[in-house]
Protein backbone atom coordinates (compact mmCIF):
# COMPACT_ATOMS: atom_id res chain seq x y z
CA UNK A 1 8.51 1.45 -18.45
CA UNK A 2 7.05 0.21 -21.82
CA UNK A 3 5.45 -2.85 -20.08
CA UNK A 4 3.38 -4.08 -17.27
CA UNK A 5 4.63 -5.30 -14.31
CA UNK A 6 3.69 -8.84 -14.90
CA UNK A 7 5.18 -9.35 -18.37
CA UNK A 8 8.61 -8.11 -16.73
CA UNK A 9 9.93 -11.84 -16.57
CA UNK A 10 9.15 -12.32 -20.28
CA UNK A 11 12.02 -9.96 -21.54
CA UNK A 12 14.61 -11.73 -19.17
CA UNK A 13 13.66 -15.07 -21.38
CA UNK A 14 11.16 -16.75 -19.06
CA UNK A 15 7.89 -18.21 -20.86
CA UNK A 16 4.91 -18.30 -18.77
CA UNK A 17 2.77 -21.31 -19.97
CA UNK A 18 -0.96 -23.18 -19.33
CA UNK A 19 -1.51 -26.57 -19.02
CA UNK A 20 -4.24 -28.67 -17.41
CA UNK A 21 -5.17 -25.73 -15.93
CA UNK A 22 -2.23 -25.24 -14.11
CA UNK A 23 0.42 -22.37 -14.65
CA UNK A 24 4.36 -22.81 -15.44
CA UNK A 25 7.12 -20.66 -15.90
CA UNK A 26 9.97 -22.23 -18.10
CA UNK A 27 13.41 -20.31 -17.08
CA UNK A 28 15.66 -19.18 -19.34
CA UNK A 29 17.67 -21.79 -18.54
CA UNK A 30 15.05 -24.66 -19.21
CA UNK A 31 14.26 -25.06 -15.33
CA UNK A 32 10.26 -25.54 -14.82
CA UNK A 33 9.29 -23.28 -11.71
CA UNK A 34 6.07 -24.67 -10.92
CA UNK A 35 4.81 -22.38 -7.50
CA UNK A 36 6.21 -18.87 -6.00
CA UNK A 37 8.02 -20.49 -3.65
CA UNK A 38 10.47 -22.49 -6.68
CA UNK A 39 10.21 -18.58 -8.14
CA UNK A 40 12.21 -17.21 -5.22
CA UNK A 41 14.57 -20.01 -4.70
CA UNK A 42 15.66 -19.53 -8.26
CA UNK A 43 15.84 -15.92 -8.49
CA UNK A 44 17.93 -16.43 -5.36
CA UNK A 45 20.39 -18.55 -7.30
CA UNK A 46 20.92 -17.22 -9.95
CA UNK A 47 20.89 -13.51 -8.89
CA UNK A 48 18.50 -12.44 -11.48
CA UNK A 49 16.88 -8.75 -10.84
CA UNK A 50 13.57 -9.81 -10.46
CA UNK A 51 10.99 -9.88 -7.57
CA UNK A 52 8.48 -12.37 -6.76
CA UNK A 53 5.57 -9.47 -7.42
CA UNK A 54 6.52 -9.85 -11.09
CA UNK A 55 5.52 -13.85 -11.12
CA UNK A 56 1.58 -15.01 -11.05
CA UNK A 57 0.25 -18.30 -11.22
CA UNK A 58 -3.09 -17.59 -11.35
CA UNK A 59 -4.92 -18.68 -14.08
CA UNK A 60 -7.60 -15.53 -14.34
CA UNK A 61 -4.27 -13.08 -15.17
CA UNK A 62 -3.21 -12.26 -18.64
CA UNK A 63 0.18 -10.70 -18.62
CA UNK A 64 0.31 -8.89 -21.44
CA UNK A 65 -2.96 -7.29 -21.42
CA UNK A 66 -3.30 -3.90 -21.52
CA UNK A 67 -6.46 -1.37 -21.70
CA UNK A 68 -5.14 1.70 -24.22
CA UNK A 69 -7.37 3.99 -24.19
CA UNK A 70 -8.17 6.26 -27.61
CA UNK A 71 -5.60 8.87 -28.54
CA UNK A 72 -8.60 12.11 -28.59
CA UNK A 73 -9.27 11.10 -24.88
CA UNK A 74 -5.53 11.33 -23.18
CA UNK A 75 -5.76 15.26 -21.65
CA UNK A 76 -1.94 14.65 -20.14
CA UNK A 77 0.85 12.18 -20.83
CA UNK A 78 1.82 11.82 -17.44
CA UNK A 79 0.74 13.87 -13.91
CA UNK A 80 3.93 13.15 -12.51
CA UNK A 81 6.25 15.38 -14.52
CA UNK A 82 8.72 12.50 -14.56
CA UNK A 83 8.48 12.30 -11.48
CA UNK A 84 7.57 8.65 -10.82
CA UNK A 85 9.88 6.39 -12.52
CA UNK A 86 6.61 5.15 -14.49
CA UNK A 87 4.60 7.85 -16.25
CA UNK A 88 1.08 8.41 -15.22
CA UNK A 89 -1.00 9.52 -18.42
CA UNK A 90 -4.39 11.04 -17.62
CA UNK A 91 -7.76 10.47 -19.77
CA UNK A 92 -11.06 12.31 -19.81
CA UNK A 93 -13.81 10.34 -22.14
CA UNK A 94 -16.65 12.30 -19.97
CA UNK A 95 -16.49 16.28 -20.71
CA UNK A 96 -13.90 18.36 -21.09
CA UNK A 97 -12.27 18.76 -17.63
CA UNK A 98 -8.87 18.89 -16.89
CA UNK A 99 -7.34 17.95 -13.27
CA UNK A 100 -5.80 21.09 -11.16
CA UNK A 101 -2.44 21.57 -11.51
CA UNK A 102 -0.59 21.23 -8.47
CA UNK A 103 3.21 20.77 -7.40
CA UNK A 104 3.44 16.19 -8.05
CA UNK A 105 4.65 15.50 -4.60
CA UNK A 106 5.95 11.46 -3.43
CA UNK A 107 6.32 11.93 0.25
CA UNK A 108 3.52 13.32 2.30
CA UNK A 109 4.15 16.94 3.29
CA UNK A 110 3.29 18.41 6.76
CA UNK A 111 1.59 21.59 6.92
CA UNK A 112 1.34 24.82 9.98
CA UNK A 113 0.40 22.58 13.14
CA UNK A 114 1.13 19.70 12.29
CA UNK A 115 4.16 17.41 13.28
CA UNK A 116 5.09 13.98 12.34
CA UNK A 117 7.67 12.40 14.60
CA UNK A 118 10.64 10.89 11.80
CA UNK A 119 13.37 10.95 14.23
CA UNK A 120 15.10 6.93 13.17
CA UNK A 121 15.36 5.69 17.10
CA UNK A 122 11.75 5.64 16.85
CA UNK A 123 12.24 2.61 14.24
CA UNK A 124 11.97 -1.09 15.53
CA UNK A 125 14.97 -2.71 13.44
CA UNK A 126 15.97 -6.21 12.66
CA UNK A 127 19.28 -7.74 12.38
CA UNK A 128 18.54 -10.38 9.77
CA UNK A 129 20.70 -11.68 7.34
CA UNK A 130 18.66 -13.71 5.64
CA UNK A 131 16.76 -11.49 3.96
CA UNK A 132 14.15 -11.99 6.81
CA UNK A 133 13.23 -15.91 6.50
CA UNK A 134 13.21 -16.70 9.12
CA UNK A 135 9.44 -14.53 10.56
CA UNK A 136 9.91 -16.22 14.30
CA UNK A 137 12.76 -14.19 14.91
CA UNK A 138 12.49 -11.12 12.52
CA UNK A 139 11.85 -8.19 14.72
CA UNK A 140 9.56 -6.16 12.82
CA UNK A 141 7.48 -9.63 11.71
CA UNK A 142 7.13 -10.10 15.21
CA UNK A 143 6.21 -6.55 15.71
CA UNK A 144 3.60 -7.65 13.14
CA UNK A 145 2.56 -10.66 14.66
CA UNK A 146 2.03 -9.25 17.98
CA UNK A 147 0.27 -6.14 16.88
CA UNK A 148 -2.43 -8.43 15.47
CA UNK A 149 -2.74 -10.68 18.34
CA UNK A 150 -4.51 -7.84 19.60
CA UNK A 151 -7.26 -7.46 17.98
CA UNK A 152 -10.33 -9.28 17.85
CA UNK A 153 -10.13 -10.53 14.50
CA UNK A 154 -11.85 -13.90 13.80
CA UNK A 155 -10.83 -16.14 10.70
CA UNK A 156 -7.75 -15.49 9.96
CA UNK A 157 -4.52 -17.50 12.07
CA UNK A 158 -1.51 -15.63 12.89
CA UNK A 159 0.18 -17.71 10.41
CA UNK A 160 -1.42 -15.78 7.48
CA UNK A 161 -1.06 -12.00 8.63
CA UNK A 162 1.80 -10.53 6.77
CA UNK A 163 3.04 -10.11 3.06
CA UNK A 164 3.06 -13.48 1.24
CA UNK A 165 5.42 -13.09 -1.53
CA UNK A 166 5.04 -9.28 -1.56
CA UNK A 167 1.10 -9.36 -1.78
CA UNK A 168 -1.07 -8.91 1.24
CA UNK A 169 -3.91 -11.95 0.97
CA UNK A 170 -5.77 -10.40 4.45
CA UNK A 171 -6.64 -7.41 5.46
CA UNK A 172 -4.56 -6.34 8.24
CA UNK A 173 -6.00 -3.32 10.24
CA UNK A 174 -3.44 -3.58 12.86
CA UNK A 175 -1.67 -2.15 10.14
CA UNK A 176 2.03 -3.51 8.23
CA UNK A 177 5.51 -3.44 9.77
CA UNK A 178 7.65 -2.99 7.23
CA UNK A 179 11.52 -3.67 7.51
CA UNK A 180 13.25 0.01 7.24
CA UNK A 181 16.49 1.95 6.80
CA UNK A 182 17.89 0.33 10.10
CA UNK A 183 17.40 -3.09 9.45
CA UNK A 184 20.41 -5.57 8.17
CA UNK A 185 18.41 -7.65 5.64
CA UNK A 186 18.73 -6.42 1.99
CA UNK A 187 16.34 -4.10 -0.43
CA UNK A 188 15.17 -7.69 -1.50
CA UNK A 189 13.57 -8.36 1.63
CA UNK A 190 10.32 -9.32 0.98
CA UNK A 191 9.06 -7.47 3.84
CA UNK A 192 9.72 -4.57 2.06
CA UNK A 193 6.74 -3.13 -0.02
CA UNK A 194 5.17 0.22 0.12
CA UNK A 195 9.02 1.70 0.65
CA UNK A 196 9.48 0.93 -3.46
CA UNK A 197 8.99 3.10 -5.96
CA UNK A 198 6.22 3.24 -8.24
CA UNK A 199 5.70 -0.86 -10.21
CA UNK A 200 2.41 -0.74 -11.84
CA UNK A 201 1.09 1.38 -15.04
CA UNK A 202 -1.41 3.68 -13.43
CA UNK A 203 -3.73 6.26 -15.06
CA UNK A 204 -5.69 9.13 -13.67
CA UNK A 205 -9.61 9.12 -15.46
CA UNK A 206 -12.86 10.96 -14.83
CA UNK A 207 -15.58 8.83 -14.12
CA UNK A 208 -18.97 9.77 -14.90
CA UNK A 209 -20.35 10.70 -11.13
CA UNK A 210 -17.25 10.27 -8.84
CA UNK A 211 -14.79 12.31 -9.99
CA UNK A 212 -11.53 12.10 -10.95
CA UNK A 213 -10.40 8.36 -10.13
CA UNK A 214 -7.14 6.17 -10.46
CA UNK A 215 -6.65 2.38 -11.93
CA UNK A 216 -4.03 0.06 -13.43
CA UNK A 217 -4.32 -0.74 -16.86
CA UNK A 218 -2.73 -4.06 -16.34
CA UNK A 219 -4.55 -7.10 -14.63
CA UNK A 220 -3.34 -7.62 -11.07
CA UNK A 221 -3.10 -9.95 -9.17
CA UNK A 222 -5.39 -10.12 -5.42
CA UNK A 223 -3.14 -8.65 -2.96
CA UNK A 224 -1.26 -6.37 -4.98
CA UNK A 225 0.24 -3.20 -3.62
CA UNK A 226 -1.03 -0.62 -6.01
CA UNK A 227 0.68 3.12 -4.76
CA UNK A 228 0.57 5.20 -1.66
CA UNK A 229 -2.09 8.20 -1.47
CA UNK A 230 0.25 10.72 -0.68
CA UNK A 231 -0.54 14.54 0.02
CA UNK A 232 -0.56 17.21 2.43
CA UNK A 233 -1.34 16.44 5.89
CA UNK A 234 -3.37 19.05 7.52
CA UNK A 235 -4.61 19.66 11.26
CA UNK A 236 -7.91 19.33 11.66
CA UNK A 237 -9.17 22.84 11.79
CA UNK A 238 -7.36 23.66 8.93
CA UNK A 239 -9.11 20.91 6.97
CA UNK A 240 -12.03 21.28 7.88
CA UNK A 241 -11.71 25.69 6.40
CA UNK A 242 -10.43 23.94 3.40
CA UNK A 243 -12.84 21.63 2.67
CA UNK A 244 -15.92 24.13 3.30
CA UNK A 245 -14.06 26.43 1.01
CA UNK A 246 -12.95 23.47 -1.91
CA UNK A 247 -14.95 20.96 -0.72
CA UNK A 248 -13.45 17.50 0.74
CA UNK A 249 -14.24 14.55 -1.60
CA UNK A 250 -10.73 14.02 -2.01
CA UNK A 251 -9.87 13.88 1.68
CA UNK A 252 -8.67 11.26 3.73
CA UNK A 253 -8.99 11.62 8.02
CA UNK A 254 -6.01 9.51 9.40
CA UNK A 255 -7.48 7.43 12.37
CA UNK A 256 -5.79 4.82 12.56
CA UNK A 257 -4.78 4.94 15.61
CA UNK A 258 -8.20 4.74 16.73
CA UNK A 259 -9.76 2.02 14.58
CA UNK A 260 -7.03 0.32 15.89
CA UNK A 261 -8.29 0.88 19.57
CA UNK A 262 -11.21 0.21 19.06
CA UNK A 263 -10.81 -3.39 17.74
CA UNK A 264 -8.34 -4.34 20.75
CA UNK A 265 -9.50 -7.27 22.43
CA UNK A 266 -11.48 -6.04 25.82
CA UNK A 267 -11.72 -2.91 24.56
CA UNK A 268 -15.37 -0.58 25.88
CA UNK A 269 -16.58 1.85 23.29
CA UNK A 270 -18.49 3.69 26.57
CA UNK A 271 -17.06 4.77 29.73
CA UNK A 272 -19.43 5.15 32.47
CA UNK A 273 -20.41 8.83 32.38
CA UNK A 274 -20.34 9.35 35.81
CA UNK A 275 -16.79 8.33 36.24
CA UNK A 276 -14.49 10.99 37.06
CA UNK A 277 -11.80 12.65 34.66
CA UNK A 278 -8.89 11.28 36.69
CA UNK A 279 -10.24 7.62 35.92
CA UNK A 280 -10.15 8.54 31.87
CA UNK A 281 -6.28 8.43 31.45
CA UNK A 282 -4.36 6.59 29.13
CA UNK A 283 -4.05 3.86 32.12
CA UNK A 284 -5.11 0.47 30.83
CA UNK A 285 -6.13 0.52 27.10
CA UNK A 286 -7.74 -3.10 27.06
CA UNK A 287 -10.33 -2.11 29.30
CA UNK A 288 -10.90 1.92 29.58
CA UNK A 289 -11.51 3.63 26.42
CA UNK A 290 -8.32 6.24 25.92
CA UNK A 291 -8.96 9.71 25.71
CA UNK A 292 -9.57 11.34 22.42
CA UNK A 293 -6.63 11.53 19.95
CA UNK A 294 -5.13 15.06 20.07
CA UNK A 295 -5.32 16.77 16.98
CA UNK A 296 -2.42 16.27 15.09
CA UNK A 297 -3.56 12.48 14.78
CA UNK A 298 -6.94 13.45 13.23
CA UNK A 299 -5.32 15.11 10.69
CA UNK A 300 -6.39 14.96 7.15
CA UNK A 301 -4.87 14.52 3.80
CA UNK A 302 -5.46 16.00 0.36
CA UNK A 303 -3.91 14.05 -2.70
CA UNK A 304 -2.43 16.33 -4.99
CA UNK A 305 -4.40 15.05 -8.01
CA UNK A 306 -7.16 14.30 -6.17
CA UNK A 307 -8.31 10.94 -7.30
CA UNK A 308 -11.56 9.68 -6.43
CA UNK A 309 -12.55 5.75 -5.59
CA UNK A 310 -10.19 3.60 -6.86
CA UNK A 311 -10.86 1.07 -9.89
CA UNK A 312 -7.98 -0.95 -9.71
């Protein structure tokens, strides 16, 4: 808890060293691990209980850096009541504002109206045994893989959609498969991300015309996961009341779904208006435009600290 993610590997004896511009680690053991992929097969060996996330070899990072900020401006030491396994201290250096105190929640809650289907069967599962390797035959990578083949995204092969090492180089709006509860591979899968608790030192700060806002005080590498924005999950209508009562800077509308529909290869933003109802059914998705989302997936979400834009 006392130290950034990054500078993990440094209390288990490894030495992170620069040279010619190019970045080592020296093992405890003397072995030079010269890429990510020498990282894994190590940690592999030797069963250390580290994670690839922890190891950076890119020369812009400093692992041990560390923004503090000054003692007069920390209003909380952490908004998580213990909560998260890392504290999350809060700092106001703008007025004298505090943030609302709410119940510090970790899994998104589900209010009147709204349902959110959990039930396990609904869970594509893999039967991998090694730890998911092997992507061609990995069921939720291929889940992955063919998720993305249908959208009409230029630039970026097949080969590179996915976690690489447990960062995310591309954007992905066809969204992350993760490996779950009913797959065989291990909690080291590397296909497992978002699913772990809290790894990098966060901290809640006013900004001077945005609000309350959240960022790591450690450098990061690109492709990092950073946290979830968990919260309530509201219907629509609901939301909507709330926000013209509270206002809704802090809200989030889940459409997924539909961003995802409407980058789907073939797909027609405009159905000819004089088409009939009957030909406006969820028939063919590639080339009809689907009827609108019912409510529950328009829902919105309010974080319980509400944090504004992110400066991570």
């Amino acid at each position: 808890k006392g130290v950034g993610l990054l500078a993990i590997p440094s209390i288990f004896g490894f030495a992170r060293q620069i040279e010619a511009n190019e970045v080592k680690y020296l093992s405890p053991c003397g072995v030079t691990l010269s890429n990510i992929r020498d990282v894994l097969d190590y940690l592999s060996l030797t069963s250390i209980p580290l994670t690839p996330d922890m190891f950076t070899f890119s020369l812009t990072i400093n692992i041990f850096d560390e923004w503090t900020p000054h003692p007069q401006h920390v209003v909380m030491d952490d908004i998580s009541f213990g909560v998260e396994n890392i504290p999350i201290p809060c700092i106001n250096d703008i007025d004298s504002d505090v943030p609302c105190l709410m119940s510090y929640i970790t899994e998104r809650r589900p209010q009147d109206g709204v349902f959110i289907d959990q039930d396990p069967g609904f869970l594509v599962s893999c039967d991998c045994e090694d730890n998911c390797a092997n992507h061609s035959v990995c069921s939720c990578w291929k889940l992955n893989y063919e998720s993305f083949s249908l959208m009409n995204i230029q630039g970026i092969p097949l080969t590179e959609v996915g976690y690489k090492y447990q960062r995310l180089e591309n954007p992905i709006p066809s969204g992350i498969y993760e490996c779950n509860k009913n797959c065989k591979c291990a909690a080291t899968c590397l296909n497992r991300v978002v699913q772990h608790p809290l790894k990098n030192k966060l901290q809640l700060f006013k900004t001077p015309k945005t609000g309350w806002g959240i960022r790591c005080l450690n450098d990061i590498p690109c492709g990092t996961f950073i946290c979830t924005y968990v919260a309530a999950v509201y219907t629509e209508d609901a939301s909507n009341e709330i926000g013209r009562v509270g206002g809704d800077e802090y809200f989030a509308e889940l459409d997924h779904i539909e961003i995802f529909e409407n980058n789907k290869i073939g797909f027609e933003s405009d159905v000819d208006s004089d088409a009939s109802s009957s030909t406006r059914g969820p028939s063919d998705c590639k080339k009809k435009k689907p009827p609108s989302a019912p409510k529950k997936t328009r829902d919105r979400v309010k974080n319980t600290y509400e944090p504004g834009p992110s400066d991570c």
